[in-house]
Protein backbone atom coordinates (compact mmCIF):
# COMPACT_ATOMS: atom_id res chain seq x y z
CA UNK A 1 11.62 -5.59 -16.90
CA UNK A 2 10.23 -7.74 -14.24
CA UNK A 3 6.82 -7.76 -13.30
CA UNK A 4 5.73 -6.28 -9.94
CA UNK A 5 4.02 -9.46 -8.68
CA UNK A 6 4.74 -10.95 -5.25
CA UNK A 7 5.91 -14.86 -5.91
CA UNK A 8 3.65 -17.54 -4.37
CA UNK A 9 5.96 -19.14 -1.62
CA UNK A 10 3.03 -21.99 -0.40
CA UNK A 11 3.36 -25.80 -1.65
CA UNK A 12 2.37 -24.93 -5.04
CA UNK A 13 4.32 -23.82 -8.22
CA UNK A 14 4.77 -19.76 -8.76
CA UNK A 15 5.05 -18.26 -12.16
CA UNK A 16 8.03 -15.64 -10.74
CA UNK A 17 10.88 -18.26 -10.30
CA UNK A 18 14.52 -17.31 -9.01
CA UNK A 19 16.01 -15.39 -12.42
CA UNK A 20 13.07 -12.57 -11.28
CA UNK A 21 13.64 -12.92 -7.75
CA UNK A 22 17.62 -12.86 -7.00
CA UNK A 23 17.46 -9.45 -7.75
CA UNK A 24 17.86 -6.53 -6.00
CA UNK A 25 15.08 -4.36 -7.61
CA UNK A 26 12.81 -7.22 -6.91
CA UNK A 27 13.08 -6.49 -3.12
CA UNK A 28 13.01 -3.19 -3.32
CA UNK A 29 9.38 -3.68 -5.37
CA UNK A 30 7.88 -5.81 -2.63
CA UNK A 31 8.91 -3.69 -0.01
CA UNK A 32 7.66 -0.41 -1.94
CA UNK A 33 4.30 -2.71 -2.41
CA UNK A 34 3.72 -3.42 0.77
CA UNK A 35 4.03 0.44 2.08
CA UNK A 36 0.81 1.46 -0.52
CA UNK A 37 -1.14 -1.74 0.24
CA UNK A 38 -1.06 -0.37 3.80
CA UNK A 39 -1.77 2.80 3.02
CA UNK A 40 -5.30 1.11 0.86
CA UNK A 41 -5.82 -0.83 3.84
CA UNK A 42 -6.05 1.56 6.29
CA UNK A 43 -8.34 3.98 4.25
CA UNK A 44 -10.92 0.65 3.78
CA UNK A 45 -10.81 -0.17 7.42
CA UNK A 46 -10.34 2.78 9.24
CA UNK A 47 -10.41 5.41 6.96
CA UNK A 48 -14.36 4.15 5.45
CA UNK A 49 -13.58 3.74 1.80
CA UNK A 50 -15.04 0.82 1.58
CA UNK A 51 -18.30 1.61 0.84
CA UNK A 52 -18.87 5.26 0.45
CA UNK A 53 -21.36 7.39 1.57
CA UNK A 54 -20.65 9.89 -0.86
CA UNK A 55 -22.55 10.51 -4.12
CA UNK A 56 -21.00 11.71 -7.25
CA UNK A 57 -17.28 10.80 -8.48
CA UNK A 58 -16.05 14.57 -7.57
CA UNK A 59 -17.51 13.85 -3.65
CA UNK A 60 -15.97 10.47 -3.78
CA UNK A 61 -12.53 11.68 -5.23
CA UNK A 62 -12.44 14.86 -2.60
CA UNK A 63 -13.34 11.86 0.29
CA UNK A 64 -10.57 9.97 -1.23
CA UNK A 65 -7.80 12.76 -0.85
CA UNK A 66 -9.12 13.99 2.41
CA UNK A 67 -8.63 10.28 4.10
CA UNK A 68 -5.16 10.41 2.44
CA UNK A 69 -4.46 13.55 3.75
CA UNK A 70 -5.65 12.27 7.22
CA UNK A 71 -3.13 8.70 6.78
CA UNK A 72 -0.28 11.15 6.00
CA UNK A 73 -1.25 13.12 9.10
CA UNK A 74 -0.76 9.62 10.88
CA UNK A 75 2.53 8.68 9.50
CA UNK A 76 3.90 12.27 9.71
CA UNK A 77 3.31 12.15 13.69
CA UNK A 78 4.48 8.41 14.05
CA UNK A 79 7.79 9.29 12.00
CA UNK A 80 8.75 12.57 13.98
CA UNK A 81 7.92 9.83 17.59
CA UNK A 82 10.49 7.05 15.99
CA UNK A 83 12.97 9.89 14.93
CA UNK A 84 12.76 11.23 18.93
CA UNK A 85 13.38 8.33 20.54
């Protein structure tokens, strides 16, 4: 099992050397990665989950799934505009 860790490709040494990276699942990781650190990235910048304004971890969970909601709103509109042109 390999671990799901991007490998450090600046001057110094990584700890997720070639045997982890050469294959294919290791690709398909990073690229599945990147795709939910978006989707965390837009709720703290756009979406305001950075610092709630909500009190109570029921509030704060219902925020949570209502900015998802609103991202896959987003990305359903922005798929069905690639898919047209």
């Amino acid at each position: 099992m390999s671990p799901h860790v991007a490998q450090n490709t600046t001057n110094r040494r990584s700890a997720i050397d070639a045997r982890t990276t050469r294959h294919v699942g290791y690709s398909i990781s990073q690229q599945l990665r990147m795709r939910i650190e978006q989707v965390f990235g837009w709720g703290k910048t756009i979406g305001g989950l950075r610092r709630t304004r909500l009190r109570g971890l029921a509030r704060t969970r219902f925020g949570t799934y209502l900015i998802g909601a609103a991202y896959n709103l987003l990305r359903i509109t922005n798929l069905r505009r690639e898919l047209a042109t």
